[in-house]
Protein backbone atom coordinates (compact mmCIF):
# COMPACT_ATOMS: atom_id res chain seq x y z
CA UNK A 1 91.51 121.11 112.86
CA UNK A 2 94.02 121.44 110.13
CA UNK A 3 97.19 122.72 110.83
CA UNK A 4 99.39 125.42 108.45
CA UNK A 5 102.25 124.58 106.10
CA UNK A 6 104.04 126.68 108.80
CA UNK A 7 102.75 125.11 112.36
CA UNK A 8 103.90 121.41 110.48
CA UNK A 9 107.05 122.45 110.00
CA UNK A 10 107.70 124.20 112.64
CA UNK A 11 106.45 121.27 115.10
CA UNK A 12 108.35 119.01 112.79
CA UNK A 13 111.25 120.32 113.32
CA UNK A 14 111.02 120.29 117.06
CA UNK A 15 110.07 116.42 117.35
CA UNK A 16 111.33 114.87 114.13
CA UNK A 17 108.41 112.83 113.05
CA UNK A 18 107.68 113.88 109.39
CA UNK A 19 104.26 113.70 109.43
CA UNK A 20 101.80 115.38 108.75
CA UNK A 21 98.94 113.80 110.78
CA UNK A 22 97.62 116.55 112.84
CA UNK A 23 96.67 113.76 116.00
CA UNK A 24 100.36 112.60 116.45
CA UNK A 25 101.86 116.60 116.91
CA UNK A 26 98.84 117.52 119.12
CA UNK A 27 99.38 114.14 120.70
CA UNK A 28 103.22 115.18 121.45
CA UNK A 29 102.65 118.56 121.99
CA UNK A 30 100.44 118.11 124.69
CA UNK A 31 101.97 115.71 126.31
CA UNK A 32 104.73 118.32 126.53
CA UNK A 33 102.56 120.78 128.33
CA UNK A 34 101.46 118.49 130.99
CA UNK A 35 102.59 118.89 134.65
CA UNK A 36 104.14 116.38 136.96
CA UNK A 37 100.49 115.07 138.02
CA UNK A 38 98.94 115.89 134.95
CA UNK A 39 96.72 113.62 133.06
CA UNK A 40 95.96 113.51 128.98
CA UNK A 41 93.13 112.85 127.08
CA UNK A 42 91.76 113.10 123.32
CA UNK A 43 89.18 111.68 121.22
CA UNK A 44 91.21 110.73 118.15
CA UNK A 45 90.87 108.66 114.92
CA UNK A 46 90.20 105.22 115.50
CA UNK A 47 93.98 104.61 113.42
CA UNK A 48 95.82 105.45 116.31
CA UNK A 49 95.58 102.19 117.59
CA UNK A 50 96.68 100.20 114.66
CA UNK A 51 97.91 102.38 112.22
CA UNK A 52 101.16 101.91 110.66
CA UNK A 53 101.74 105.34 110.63
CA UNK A 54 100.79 105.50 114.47
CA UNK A 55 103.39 102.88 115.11
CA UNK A 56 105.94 105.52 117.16
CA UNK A 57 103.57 107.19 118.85
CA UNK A 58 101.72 104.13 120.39
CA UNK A 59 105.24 102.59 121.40
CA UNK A 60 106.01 106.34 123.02
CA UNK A 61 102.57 106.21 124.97
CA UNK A 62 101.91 103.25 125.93
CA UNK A 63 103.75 103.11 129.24
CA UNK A 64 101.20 105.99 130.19
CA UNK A 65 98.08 104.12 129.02
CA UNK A 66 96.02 104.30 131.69
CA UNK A 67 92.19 104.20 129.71
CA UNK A 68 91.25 103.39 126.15
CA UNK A 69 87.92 103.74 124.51
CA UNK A 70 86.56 101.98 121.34
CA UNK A 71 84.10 104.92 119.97
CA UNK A 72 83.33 103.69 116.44
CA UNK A 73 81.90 105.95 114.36
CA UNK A 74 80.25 108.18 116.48
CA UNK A 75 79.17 111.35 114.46
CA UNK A 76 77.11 110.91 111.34
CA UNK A 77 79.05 113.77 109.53
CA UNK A 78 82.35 112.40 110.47
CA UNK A 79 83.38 109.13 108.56
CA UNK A 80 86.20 108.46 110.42
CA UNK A 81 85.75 106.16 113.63
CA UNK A 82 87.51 107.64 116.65
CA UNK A 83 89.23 106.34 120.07
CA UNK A 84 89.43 108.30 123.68
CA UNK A 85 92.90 107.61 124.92
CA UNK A 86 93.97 108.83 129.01
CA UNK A 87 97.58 109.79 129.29
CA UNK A 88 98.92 109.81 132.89
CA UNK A 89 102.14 111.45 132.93
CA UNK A 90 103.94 110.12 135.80
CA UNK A 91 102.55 106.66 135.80
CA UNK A 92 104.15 103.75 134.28
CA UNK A 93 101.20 101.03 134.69
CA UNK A 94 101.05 97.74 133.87
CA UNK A 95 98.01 97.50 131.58
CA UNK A 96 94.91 99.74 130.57
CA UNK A 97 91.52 99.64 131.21
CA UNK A 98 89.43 99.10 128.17
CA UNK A 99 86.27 100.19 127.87
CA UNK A 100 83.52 100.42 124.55
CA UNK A 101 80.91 103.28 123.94
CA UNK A 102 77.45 100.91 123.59
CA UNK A 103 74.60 103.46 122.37
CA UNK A 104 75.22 106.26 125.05
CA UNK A 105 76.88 104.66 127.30
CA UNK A 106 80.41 103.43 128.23
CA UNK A 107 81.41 99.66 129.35
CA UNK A 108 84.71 98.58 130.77
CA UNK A 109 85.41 95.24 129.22
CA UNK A 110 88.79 94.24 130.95
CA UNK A 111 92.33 94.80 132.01
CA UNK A 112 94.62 95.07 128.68
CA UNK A 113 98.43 93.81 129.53
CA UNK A 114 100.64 96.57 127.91
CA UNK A 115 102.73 93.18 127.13
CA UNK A 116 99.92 92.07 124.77
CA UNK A 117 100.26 95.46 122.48
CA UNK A 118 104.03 95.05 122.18
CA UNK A 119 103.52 91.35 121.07
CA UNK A 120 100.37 92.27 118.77
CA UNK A 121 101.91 95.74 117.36
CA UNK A 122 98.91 97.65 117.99
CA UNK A 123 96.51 98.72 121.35
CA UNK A 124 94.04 95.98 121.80
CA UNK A 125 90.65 97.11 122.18
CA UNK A 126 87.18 96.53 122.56
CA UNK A 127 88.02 92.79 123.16
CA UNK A 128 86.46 90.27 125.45
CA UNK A 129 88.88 88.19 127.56
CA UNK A 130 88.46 84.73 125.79
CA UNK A 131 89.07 86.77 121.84
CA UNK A 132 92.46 87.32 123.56
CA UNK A 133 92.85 84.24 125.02
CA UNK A 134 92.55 82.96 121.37
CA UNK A 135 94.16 85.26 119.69
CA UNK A 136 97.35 84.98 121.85
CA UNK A 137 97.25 81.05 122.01
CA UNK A 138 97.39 81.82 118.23
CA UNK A 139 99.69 84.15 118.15
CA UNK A 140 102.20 81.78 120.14
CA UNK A 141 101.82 79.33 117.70
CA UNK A 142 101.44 79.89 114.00
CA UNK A 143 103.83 82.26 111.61
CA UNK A 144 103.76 85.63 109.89
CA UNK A 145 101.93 85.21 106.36
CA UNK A 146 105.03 87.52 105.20
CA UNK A 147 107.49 84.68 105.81
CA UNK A 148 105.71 82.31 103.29
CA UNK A 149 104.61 85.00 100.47
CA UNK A 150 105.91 88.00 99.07
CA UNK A 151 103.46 90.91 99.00
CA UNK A 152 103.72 93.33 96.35
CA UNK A 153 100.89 96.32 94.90
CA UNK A 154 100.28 96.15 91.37
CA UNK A 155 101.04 99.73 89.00
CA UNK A 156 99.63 103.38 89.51
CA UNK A 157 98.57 103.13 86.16
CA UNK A 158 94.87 104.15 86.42
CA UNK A 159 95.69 107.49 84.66
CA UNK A 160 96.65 105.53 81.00
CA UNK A 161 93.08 102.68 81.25
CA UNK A 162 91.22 103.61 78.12
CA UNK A 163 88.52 101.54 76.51
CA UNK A 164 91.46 100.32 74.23
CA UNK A 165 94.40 99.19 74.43
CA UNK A 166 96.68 96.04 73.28
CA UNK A 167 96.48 94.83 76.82
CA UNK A 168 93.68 94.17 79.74
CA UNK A 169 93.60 95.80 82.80
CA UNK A 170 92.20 94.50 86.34
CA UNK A 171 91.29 96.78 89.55
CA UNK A 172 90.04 95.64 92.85
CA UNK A 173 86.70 95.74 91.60
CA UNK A 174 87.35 92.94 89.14
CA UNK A 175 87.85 90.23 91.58
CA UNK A 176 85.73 88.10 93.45
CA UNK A 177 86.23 85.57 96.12
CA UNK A 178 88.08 82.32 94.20
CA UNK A 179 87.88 83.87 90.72
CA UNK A 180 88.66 87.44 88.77
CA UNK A 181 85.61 88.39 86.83
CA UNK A 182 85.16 88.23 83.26
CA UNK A 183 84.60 91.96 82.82
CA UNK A 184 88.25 93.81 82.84
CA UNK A 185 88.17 97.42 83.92
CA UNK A 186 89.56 98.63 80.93
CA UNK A 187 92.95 98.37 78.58
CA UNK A 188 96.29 99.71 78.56
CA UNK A 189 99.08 99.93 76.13
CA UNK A 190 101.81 98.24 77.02
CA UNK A 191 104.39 100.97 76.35
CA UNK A 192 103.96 102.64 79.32
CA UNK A 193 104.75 100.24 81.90
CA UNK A 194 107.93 100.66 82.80
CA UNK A 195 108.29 98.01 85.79
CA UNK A 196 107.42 94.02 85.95
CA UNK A 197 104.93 94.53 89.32
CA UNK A 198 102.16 95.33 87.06
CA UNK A 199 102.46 91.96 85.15
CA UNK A 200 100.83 88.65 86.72
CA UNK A 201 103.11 85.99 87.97
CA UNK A 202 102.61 82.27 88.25
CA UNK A 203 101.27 80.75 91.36
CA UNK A 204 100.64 84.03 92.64
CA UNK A 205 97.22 85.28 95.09
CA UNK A 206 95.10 88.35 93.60
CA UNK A 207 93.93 90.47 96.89
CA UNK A 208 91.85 93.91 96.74
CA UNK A 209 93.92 96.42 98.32
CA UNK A 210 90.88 97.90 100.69
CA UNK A 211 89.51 95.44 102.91
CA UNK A 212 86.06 95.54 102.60
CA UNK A 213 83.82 96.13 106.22
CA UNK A 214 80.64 94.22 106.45
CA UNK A 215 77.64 94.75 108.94
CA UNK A 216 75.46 92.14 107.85
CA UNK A 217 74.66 89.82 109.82
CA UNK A 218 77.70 91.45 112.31
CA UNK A 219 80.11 93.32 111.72
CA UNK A 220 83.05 91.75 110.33
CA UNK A 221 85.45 92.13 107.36
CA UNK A 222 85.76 90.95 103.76
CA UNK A 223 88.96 89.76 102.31
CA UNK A 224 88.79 89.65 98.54
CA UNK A 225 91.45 87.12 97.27
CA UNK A 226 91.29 85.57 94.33
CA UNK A 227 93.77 83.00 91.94
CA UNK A 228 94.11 84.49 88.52
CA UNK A 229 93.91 81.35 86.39
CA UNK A 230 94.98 81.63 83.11
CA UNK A 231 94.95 85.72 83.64
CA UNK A 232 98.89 86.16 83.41
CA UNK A 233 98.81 88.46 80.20
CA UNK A 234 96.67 90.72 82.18
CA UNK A 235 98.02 94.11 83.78
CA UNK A 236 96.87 94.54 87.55
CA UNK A 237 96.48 98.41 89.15
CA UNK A 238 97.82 99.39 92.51
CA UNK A 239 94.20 98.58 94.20
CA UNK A 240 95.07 95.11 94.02
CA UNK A 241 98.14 93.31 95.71
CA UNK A 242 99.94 90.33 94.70
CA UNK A 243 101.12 87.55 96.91
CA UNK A 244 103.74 85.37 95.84
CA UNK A 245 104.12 82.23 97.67
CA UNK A 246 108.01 81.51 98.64
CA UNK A 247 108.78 77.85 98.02
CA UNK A 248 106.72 74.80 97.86
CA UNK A 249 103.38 76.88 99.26
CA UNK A 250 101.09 76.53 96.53
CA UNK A 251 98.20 79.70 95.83
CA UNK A 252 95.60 77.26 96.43
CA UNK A 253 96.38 76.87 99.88
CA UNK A 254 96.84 80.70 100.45
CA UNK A 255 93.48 81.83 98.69
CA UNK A 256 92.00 78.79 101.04
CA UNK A 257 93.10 80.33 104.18
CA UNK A 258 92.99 84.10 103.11
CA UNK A 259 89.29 83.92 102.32
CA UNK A 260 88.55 81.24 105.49
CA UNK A 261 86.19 82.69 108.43
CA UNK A 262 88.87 81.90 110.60
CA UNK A 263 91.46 84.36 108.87
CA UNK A 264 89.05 86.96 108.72
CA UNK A 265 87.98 86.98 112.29
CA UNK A 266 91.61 86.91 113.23
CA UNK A 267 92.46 90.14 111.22
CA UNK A 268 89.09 91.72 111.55
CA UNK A 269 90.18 91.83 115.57
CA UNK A 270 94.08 91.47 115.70
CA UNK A 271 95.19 93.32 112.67
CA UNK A 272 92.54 96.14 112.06
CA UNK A 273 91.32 96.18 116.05
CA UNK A 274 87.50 96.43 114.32
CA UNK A 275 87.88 98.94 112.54
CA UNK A 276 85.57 100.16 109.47
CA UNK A 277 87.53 102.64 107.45
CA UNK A 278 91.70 102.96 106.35
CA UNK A 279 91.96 99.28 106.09
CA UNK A 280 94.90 98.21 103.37
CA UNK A 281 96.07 94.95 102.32
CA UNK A 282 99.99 95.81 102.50
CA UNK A 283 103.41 94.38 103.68
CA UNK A 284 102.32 95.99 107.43
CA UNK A 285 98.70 93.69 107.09
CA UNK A 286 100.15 90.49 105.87
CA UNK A 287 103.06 90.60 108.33
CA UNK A 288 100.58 90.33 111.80
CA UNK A 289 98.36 87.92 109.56
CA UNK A 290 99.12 84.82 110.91
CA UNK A 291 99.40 81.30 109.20
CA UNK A 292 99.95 77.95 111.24
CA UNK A 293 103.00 76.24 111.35
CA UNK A 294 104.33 72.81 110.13
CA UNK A 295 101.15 71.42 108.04
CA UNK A 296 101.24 68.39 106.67
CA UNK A 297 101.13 67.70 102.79
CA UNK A 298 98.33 65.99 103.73
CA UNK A 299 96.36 68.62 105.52
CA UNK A 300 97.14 70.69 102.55
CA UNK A 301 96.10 68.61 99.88
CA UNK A 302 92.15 68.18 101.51
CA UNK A 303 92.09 71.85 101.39
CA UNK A 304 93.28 71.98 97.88
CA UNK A 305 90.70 69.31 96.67
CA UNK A 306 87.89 71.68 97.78
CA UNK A 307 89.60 74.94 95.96
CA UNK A 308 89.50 72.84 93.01
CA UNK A 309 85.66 72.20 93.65
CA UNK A 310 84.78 75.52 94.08
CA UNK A 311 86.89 76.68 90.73
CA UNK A 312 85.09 74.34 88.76
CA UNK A 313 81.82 75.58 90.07
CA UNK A 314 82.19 78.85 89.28
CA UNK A 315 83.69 77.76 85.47
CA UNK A 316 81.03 76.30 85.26
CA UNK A 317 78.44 79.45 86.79
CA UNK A 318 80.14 82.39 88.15
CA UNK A 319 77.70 82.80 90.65
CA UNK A 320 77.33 79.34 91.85
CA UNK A 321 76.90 78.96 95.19
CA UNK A 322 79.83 77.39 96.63
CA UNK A 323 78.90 77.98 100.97
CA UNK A 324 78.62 74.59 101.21
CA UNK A 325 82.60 73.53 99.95
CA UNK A 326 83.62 76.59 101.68
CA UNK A 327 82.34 75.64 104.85
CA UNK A 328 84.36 72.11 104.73
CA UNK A 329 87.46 74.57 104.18
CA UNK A 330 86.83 76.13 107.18
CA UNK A 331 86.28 73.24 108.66
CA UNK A 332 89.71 71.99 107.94
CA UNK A 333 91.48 75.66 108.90
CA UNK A 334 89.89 75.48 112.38
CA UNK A 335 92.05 71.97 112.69
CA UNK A 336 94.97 73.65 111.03
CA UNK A 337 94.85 75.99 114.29
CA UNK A 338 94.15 73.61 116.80
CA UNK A 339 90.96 74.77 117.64
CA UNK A 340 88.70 73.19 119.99
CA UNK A 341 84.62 73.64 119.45
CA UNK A 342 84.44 76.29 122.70
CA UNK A 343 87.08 78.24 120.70
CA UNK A 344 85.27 77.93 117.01
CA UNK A 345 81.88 78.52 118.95
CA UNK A 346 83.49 82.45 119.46
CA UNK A 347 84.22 82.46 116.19
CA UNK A 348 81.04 81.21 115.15
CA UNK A 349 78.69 83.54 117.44
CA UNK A 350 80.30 86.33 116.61
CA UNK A 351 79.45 86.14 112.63
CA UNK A 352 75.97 85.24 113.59
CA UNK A 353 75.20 87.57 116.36
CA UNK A 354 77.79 90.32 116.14
C-alpha cells in the first residue's frame, strides 16, 4: 500500500521520523493501537532487519521481539524478500525465537540473544547456532574495515557519458574481480566535474556499489573489487565506491581480503542477514565489515605475492583462470582469523551445498 503526500506528513509529524517508508509508520502506528496484552505482527520487507534506514525502528522494537521469520522472496510478482516480525507489547524478553519459511513450511532454528543484535547492528536471522558462534568469536576479535579505509562513491555523472569525450568513464559494470576491464562505459568532458571524488586516487580499491547475489552452487554474495592499475586518469560514476586505505595498508591487501570467501560469507550473513535485493557497498556496509587485527608484515606480504600472481595472469589473459592462486589467498585469510578446520568446514559447506 502506498500512502498519500498527506497521510506522510501527517504521520510524520506525529512521530518525527522523516521517512517515507510506508513499513516503519504502519510499524509505529500500530504499535500505538495495541492494548496492554496486545500482540503485533506484519510481514514486511526483508530490509527491516538490516537496513540502514530501519536502524531506529529495530532499536525501538527490539525489546518486544518475541518471533522473527526469514521469508525470502516469497511471491513471484513481488521482488522484494519479506520478514514476519511478532510484537508483544508488554513483554520485555530476553531474545527471539527465529524461525525460516522452508518450501511451505516454517522451522524454528534457535534462541536469538537481543544482546547479539545490539552488538551486530541488525536482527540476526535465519542463522544456525555455530554461524553465530563464528561470527561473534569474530566479531570479538578483528576491526571495522572503516577504521583502515576511507569509503567514498564516485560522481552522479551518468547524465553527461557520451560516446566522446576528452576523458574515460568507468561504471560498476566495468570491473571485474582483480582488474577493471578494458572496455570503458563511455566518456565525459572534463568540464563538468565539479568535485575531486570522481577522479581515481593512488593506492585506492575499486568496489561495485550493488553487491551482486549468487544462487549457484548456494546462495551467497559477490563482492566486485577491483585495483585500478594504471587507471588514475579515468572518471568513476556513483555505482562504484572507492576505498582509500589510511596509512601503511596497502590496496593489495584490501582487494585480497574484500574478494576472499571468507569476507563474503561474513557479510553475506552478518552485514546483509542473506538477503538478495537493496544490497549497497556504502560507509554503513564497510563499517560492520570486519578486518582482523594486528597482522604481521609478514602475513601480509604472502598475500600480496599471490595478488601479484593473479594481476599478471590476467595481463597476460583477462580471463585466465586464477581459482587456483585465489584459493591459497583464502587459505591465508582463514589463518588471518584464527580459524580452525571445524570453523572453515562451515564456511566451506555452505558454498558447496547452500
Amino acid at each position: 500500500m502506498k500512502l498519500s503526500k498527506k497521510m506522510q506528513d501527517t504521520l510524520n509529524l506525529i512521530y518525527d521520523y522523516g521517512t517515507t517508508e510506508t513499513a516503519i509508520l504502519f510499524i509505529k502506528r500500530a504499535y500505538d493501537l495495541l492494548n496492554d496484552n496486545g500482540n503485533h505482527s506484519f510481514i514486511i520487507p526483508k530490509s527491516y532487519t538490516y537496513a540502514s534506514n530501519y536502524s531506529r525502528i529495530r532499536k525501538e522494537t527490539l525489546s518486544k521481539m518475541n518471533i522473527l521469520v526469514d521469508c525470502g522472496k516469497v511471491w513471484q510478482d513481488v521482488k522484494l524478500e519479506v520478514c514476519i516480525f511478532c510484537l508483544s507489547k508488554n513483554k520485555n524478553l530476553e531474545s527471539y525465537s527465529s524461525l525460516k519459511l522452508l518450501d511451505q513450511d516454517i522451522y524454528k532454528l534457535c534462541d536469538i540473544s537481543k544482546n547479539l543484535c545490539t552488538e551486530f547492528d541488525f536482527f540476526l536471522n535465519g542463522l544456525s547456532e555455530k554461524e553465530i558462534s563464528l561470527g561473534k568469536r569474530v566479531k570479538d576479535n578483528s576491526i571495522s574495515l572503516n577504521e583502515i579505509v576511507n569509503n567514498q562513491r564516485g560522481g552522479m555523472l551518468q547524465k553527461y557519458v557520451h560516446p566522446q569525450g576528452d576523458t574515460v568513464v568507468l561504471g560498476g559494470a566495468e570491473l571485474k574481480r582483480y582488474t577493471v576491464k578494458n572496455i570503458p562505459k563511455g566518456y565525459i568532458d572534463k568540464t563538468v566535474i565539479d568535485n575531486d571524488k570522481c577522479f581515481i586516487g593512488t593506492n585506492t580499491v575499486l568496489v561495485q556499489n550493488i553487491v551482486a547475489h549468487v544462487q549457484n552452487p548456494s546462495d551467497h554474495i559477490k563482492i566486485i573489487c577491483a585495483l585500478p592499475g594504471k587507471q588514475q586518469n579515468m572518471i568513476i560514476l556513483d555505482t562504484i565506491n572507492q576505498l582509500t586505505p589510511c596509512g601503511r595498508v596497502s590496496n593489495k591487501y584490501i582487494v585480497a581480503l574484500l574478494n576472499s570467501k571468507f569476507i563474503n560469507w561474513y557479510t553475506y550473513l552478518f552485514v546483509f542477514g542473506k538477503a538478495i535485493r537493496t544490497m549497497h557497498f556504502d560507509n554503513a556496509t564497510t563499517a560492520k565489515i570486519l578486518f582482523p587485527q594486528n597482522v604481521s608484515v609478514d602475513s601480509i606480504s604472502k598475500i600480496e605475492v599471490f595478488i601479484d600472481q593473479i594481476l599478471s595472469a590476467k595481463k597476460a589473459n583477462p580471463n585466465a583462470d586464477t581459482r587456483e592462486l585465489e584459493s591459497h589467498i583464502d587459505r591465508l585469510v582463514y589463518k588471518l582469523y584464527n580459524l580452525t578446520e571445524a570453523e572453515i568446514g562451515i564456511i566451506e559447506e555452505e558454498e558447496t551445498n547452500g
